[in-house]
Protein backbone atom coordinates (compact mmCIF):
# COMPACT_ATOMS: atom_id res chain seq x y z
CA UNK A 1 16.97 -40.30 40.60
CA UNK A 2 17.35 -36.47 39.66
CA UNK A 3 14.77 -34.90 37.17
CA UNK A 4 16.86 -35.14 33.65
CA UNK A 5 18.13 -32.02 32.43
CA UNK A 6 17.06 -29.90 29.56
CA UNK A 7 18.53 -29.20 26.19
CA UNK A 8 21.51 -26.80 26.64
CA UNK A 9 20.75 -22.93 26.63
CA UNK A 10 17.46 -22.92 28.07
CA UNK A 11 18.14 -22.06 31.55
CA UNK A 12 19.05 -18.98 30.26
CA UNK A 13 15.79 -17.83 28.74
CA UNK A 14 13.43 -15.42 31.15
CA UNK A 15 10.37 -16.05 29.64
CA UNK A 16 7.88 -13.79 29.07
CA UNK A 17 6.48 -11.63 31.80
CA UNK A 18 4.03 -8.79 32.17
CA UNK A 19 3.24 -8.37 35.96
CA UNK A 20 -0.62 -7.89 36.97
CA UNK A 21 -1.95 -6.41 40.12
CA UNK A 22 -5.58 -5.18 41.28
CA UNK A 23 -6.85 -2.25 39.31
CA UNK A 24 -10.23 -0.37 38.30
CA UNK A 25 -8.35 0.74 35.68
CA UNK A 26 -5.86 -1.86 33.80
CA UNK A 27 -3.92 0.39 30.78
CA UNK A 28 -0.87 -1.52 30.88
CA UNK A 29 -1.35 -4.71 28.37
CA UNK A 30 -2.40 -2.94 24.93
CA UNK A 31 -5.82 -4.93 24.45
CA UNK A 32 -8.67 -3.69 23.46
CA UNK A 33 -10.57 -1.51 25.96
CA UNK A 34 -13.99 -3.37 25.20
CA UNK A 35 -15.33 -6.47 24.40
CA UNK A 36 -16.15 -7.45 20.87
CA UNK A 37 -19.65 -6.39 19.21
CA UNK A 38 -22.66 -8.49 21.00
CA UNK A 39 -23.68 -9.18 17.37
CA UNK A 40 -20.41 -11.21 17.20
CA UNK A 41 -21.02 -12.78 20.67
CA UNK A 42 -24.23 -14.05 19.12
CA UNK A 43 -23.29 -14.84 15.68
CA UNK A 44 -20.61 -16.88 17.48
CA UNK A 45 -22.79 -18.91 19.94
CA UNK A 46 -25.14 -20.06 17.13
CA UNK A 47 -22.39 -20.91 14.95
CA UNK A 48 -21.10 -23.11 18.15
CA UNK A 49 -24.02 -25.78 17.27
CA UNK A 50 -22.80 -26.02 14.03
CA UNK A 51 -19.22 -27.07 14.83
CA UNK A 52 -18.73 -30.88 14.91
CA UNK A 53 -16.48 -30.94 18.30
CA UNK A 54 -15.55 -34.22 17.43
CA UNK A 55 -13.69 -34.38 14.04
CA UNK A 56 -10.85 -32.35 13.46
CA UNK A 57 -11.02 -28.81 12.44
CA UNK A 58 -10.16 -27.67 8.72
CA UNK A 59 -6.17 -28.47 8.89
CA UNK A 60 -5.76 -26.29 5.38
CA UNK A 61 -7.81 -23.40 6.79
CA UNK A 62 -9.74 -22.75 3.89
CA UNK A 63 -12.26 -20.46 4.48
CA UNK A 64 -10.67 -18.11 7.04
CA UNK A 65 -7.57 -18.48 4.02
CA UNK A 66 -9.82 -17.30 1.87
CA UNK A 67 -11.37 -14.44 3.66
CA UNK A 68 -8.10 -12.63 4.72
CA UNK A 69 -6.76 -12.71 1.46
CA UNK A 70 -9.99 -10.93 0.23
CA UNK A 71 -9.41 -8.87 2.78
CA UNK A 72 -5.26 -8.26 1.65
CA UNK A 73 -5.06 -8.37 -1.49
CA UNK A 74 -3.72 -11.18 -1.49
CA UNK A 75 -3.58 -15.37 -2.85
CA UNK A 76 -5.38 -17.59 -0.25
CA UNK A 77 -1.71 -19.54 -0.70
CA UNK A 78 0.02 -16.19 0.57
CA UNK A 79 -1.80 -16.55 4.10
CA UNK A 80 -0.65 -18.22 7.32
CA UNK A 81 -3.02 -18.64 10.14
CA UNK A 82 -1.64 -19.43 13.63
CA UNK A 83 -2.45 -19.06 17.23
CA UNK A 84 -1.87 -15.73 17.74
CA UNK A 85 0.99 -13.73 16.28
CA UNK A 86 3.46 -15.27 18.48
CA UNK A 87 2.81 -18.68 17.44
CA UNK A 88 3.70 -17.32 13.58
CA UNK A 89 6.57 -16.15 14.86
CA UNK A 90 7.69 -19.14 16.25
CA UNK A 91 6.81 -21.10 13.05
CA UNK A 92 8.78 -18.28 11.16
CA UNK A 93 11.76 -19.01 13.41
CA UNK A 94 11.18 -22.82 13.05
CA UNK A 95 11.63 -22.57 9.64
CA UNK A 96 13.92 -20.03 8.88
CA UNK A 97 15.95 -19.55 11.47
CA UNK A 98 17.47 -22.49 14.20
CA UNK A 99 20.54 -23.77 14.89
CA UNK A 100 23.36 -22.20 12.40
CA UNK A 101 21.14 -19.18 11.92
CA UNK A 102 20.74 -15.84 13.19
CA UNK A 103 18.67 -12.87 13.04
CA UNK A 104 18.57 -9.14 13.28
CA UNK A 105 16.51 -7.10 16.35
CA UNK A 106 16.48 -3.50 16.77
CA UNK A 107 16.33 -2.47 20.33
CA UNK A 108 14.25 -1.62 22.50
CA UNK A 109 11.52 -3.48 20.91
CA UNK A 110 8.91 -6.25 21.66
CA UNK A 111 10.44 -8.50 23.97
CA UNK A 112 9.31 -11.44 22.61
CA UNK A 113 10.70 -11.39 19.63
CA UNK A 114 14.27 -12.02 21.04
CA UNK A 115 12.55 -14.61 23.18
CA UNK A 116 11.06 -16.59 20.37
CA UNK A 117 14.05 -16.71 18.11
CA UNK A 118 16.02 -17.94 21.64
CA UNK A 119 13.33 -20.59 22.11
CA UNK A 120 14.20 -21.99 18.37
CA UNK A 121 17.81 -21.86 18.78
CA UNK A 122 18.31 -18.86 16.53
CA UNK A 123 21.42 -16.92 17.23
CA UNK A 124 19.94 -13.35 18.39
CA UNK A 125 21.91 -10.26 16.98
CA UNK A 126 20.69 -6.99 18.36
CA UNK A 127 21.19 -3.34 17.11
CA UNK A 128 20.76 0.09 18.50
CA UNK A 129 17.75 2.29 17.45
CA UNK A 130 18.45 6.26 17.28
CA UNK A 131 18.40 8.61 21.07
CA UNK A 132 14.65 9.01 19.80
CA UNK A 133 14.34 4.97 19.43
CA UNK A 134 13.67 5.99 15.27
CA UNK A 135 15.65 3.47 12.83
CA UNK A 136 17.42 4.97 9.55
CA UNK A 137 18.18 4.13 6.13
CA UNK A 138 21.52 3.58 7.87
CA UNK A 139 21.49 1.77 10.84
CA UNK A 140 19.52 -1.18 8.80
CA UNK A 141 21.95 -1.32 6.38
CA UNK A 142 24.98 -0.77 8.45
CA UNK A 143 23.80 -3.70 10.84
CA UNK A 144 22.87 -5.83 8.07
CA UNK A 145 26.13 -5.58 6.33
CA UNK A 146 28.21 -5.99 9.34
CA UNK A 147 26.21 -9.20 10.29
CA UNK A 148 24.26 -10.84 7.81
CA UNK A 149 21.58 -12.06 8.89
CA UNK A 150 19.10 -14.53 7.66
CA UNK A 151 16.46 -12.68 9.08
CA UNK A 152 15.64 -9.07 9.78
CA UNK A 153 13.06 -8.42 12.18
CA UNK A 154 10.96 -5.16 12.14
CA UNK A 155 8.10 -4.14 14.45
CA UNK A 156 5.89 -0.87 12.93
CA UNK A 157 4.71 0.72 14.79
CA UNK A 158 6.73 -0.60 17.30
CA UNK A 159 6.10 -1.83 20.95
CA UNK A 160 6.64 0.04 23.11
CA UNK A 161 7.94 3.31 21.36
CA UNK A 162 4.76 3.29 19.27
CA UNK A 163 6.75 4.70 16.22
CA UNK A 164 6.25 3.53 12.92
CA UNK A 165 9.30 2.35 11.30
CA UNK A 166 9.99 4.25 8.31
CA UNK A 167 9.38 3.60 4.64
CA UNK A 168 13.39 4.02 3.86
CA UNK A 169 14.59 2.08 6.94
CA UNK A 170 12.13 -0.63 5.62
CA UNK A 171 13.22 -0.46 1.83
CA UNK A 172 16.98 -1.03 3.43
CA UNK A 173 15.96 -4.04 4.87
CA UNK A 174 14.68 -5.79 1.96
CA UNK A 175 17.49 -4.74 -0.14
CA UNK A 176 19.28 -7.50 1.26
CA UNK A 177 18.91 -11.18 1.00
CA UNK A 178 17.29 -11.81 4.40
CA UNK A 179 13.87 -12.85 4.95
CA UNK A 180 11.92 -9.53 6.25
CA UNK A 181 9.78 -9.87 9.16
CA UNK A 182 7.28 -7.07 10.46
CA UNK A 183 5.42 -7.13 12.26
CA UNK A 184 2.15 -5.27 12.46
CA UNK A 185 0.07 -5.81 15.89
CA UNK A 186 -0.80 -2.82 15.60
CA UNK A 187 -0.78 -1.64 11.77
CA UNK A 188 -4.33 -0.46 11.61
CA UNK A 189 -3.50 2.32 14.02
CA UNK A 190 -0.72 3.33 11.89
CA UNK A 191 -0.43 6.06 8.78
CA UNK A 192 0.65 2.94 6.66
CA UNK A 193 1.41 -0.64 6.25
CA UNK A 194 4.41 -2.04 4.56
CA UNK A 195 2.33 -3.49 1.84
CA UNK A 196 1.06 -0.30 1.30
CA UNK A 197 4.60 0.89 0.40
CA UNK A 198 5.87 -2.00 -1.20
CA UNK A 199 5.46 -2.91 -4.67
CA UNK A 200 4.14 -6.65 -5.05
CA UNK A 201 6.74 -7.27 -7.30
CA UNK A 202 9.24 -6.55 -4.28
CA UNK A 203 7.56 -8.67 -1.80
CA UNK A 204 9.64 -12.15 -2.89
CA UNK A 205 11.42 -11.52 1.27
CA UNK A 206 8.57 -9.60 2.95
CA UNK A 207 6.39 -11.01 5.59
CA UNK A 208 3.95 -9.02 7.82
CA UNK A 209 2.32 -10.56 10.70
CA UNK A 210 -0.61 -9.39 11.99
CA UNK A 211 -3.05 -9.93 15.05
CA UNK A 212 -6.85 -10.02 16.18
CA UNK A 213 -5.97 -9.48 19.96
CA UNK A 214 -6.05 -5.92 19.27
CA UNK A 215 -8.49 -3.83 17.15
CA UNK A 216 -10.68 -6.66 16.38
CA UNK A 217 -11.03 -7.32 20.33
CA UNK A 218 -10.35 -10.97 20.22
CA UNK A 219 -7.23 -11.38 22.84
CA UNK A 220 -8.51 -14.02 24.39
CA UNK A 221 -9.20 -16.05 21.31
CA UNK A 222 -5.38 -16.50 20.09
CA UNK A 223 -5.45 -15.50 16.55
CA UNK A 224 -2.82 -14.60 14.18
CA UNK A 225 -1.66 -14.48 10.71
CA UNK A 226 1.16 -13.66 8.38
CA UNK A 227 0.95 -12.47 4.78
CA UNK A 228 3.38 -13.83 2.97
CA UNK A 229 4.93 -15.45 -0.49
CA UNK A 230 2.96 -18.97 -1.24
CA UNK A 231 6.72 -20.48 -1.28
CA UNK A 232 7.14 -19.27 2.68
CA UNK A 233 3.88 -20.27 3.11
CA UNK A 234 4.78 -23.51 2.41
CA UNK A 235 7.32 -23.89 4.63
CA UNK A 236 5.50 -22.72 7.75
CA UNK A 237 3.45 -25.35 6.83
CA UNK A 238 5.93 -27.52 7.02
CA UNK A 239 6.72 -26.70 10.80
CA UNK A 240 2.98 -26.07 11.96
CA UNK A 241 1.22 -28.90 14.10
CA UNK A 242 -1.42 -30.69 12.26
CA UNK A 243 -5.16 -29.17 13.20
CA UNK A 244 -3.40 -26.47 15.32
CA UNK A 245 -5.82 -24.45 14.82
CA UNK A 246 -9.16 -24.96 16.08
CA UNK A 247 -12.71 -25.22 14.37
CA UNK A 248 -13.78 -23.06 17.03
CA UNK A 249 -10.95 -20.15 16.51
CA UNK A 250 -11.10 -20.70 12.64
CA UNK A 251 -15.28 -19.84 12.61
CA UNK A 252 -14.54 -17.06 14.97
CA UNK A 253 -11.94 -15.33 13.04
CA UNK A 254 -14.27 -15.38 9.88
CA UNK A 255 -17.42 -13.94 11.97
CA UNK A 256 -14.79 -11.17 13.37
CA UNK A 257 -14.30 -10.29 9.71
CA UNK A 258 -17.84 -9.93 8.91
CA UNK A 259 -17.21 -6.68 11.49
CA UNK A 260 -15.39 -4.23 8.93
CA UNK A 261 -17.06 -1.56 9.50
CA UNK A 262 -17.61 -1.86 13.26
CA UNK A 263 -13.33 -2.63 14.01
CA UNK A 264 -12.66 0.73 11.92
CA UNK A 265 -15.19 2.85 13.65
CA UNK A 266 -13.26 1.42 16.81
CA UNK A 267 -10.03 2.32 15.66
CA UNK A 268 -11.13 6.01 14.34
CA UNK A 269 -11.86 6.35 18.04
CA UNK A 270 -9.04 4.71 19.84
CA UNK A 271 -6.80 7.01 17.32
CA UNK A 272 -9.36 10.33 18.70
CA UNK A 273 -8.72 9.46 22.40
CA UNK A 274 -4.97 8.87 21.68
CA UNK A 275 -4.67 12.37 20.71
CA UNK A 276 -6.97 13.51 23.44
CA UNK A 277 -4.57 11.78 25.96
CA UNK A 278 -1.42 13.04 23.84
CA UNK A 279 -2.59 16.68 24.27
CA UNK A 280 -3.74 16.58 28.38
CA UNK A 281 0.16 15.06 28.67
CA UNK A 282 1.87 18.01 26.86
CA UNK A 283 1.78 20.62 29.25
CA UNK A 284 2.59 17.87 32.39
CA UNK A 285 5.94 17.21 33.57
CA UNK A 286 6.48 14.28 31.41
CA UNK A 287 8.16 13.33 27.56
CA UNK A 288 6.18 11.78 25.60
CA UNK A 289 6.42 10.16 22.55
CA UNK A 290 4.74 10.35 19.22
CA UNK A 291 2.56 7.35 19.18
CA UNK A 292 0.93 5.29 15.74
CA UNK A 293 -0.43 2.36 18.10
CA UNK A 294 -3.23 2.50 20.76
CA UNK A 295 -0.43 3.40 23.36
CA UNK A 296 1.79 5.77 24.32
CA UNK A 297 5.43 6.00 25.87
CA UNK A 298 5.99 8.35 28.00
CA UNK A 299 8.95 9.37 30.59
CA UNK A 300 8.68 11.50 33.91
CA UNK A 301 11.01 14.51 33.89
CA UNK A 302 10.60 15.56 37.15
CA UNK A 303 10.04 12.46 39.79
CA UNK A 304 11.11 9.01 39.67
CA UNK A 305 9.47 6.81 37.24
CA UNK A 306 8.55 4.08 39.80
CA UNK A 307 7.30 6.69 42.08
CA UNK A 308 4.94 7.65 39.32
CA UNK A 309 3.90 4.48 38.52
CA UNK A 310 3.13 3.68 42.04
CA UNK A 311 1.18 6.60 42.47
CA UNK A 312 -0.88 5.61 39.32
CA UNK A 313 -1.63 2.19 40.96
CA UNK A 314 -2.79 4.01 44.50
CA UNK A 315 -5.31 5.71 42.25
CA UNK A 316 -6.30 2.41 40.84
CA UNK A 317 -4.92 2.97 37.46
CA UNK A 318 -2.16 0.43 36.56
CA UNK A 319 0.00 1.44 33.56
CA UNK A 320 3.11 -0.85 32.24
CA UNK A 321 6.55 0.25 33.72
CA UNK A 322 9.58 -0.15 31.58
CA UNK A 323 11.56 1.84 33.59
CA UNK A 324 14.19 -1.44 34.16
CA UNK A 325 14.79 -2.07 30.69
CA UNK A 326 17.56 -1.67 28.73
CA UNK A 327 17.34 2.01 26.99
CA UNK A 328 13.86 2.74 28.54
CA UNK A 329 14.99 3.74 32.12
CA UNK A 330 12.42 5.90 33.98
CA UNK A 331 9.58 5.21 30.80
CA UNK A 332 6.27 3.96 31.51
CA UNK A 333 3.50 2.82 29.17
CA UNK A 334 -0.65 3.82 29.21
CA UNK A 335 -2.88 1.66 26.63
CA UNK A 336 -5.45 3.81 25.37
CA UNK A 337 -8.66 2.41 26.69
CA UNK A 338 -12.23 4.21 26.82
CA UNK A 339 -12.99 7.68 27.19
CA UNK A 340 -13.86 6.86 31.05
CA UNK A 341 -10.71 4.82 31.91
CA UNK A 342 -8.71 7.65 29.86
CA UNK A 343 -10.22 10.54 31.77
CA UNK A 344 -9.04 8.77 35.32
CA UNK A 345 -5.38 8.16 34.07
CA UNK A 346 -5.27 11.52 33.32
CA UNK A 347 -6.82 12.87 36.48
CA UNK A 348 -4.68 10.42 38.10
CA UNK A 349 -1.34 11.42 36.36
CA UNK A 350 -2.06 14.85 36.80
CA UNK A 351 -2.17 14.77 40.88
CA UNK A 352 0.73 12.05 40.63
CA UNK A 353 3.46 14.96 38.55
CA UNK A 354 1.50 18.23 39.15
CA UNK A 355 0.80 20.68 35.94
């Protein structure tokens, strides 16, 4: 008897794929370049013999709730806590989009947004960024007229251009009557946030998503959230697994948050070494682009892309190559990472494409 066969459509989907190999110095996944605080680490193991491993965790997620909406601005009924920011995208796709439903990408952006709404059977409509991967005023409403989407996805700053979508391009989007998505993996790196531009009043379609994999150093943890009206809320609710969300990851995230101070005195320096990197690239053979994350794109002028990616990696410094990809042919990618691992990617690029 032959293995049955799945639903239709999903022998088409790729999955998602970032290829590792052996490196002293790993730039190429946008984590955080060190571990989280050992006062967290400890905080964290004591709390671990408070946890009762054998009843379920907090299915409402009160507390952690709670604490991020301190931290937003925000109701406690306006939060969404997931696994990660890709498993509150899925839920967002779950119950918003489907079967019937579509919704609006502008490319080249994070891959796994397409792949997500594909999972969920949401019909995928893609636009074009700008020659210098910006979005307009224009495009978003030109797109957005022409299809109609029920959703509109946004990514600021975006991954892997690192530009922050602008306030206009953003106000276009929630003109319409789609649900808004954006999201913000890396917001605290950025000049703003879209609630920071947004009146509350105008927030009835906006959702922002947000991650601790990156400044709060927690990748391996799998936490996410999305602020959001109580009434979307709800629904997400609706399409979450009961208790997804452990006991374990829910004490974490609220220890993490006891860390204020520490994350932002992280990011003030991930921002200084992005600059530092920024300005060693500028007189190298290379285009770069203008980065709000804690990486930056960049392009060899000179040699071919895979050659210089190569050469990274026989220096031991392994950066992401995008060079295949629709729109990013001959771009690679460097995470920021300490000022150690920095110095050798720069050393390294420098022998790899001369001054």
């Amino acid at each position: 008897m032959s293995t049955p066969a799945p639903r239709p459509g999903l022998s088409s989907l790729a999955g998602y794929y970032s290829p590792q190999v052996t490196a002293s110095v790993r730039l190429n996944s946008n984590e955080s370049p060190v571990a989280p605080p050992d006062s967290f680490v400890e905080k964290l193991k004591n709390a671990l013999d408070q946890i009762s491993l054998h009843r379920y965790p907090d299915r409402q997620v009160n507390a952690l709730r709670e604490a991020l909406a301190d931290r937003e601005g925000v109701l406690p009924s306006e939060i969404f806590c997931a696994n990660g920011s890709d498993e509150v995208l899925q839920s967002l796709f779950l119950a918003y989009g489907g079967p019937g439903r579509s919704v609006l990408i502008f490319e080249p952006t994070y891959a796994l947004h397409s792949e997500i709404a594909r999972i969920t059977g949401t019909q995928v409509i893609t636009a074009e960024r700008s020659d210098d991967f910006t979005l307009s005023e224009e495009i978003v409403s030109a797109a957005i007229t022409s299809h109609q989407p029920d959703i509109v996805m946004l990514c600021s700053p975006n991954n892997p251009t690192g530009l922050t979508e602008p306030v206009e391009a953003l106000h276009a989007a929630l003109d319409s009557p789609s649900l808004v998505l954006v999201d913000e993996a890396y917001g605290q790196f950025a000049s703003y946030r879209a609630h920071d531009v947004v009146d509350p009043t105008d927030r009835e379609r906006l959702v922002t998503i947000h991650t601790f994999s990156k400044t709060w150093a927690l990748a391996g943890l799998r936490l996410g959230y999305a602020v959001a009206p109580s009434a979307v809320v709800e629904n997400l609710e609706l399409v979450a697994m009961p208790y997804h969300l452990s006991s374990i990851t829910q004490r974490a995230g609220l220890l993490a948050l006891e860390g204020q101070d520490e994350m932002e005195a992280r990011v003030l320096t991930l921002k200084e070494e992005r600059q530092r990197i920024e300005d060693a690239m500028a007189p190298l053979a290379v285009k770069v682009w203008p980065s709000e994350a804690n990486f930056i794109l960049f392009r060899p002028t000179t040699l071919v892309s895979n050659d210089v990616w190569q050469g990274l990696l026989d220096r031991s410094v392994l950066v992401r190559n995008f060079s295949d990809w629709p729109r990013l042919d001959g771009c690679l990618r460097v995470t920021v990472g300490t000022p150690k691992e920095n110095q050798a990617f720069i050393t390294a690029l420098r022998e790899v494409v001369g001054q």
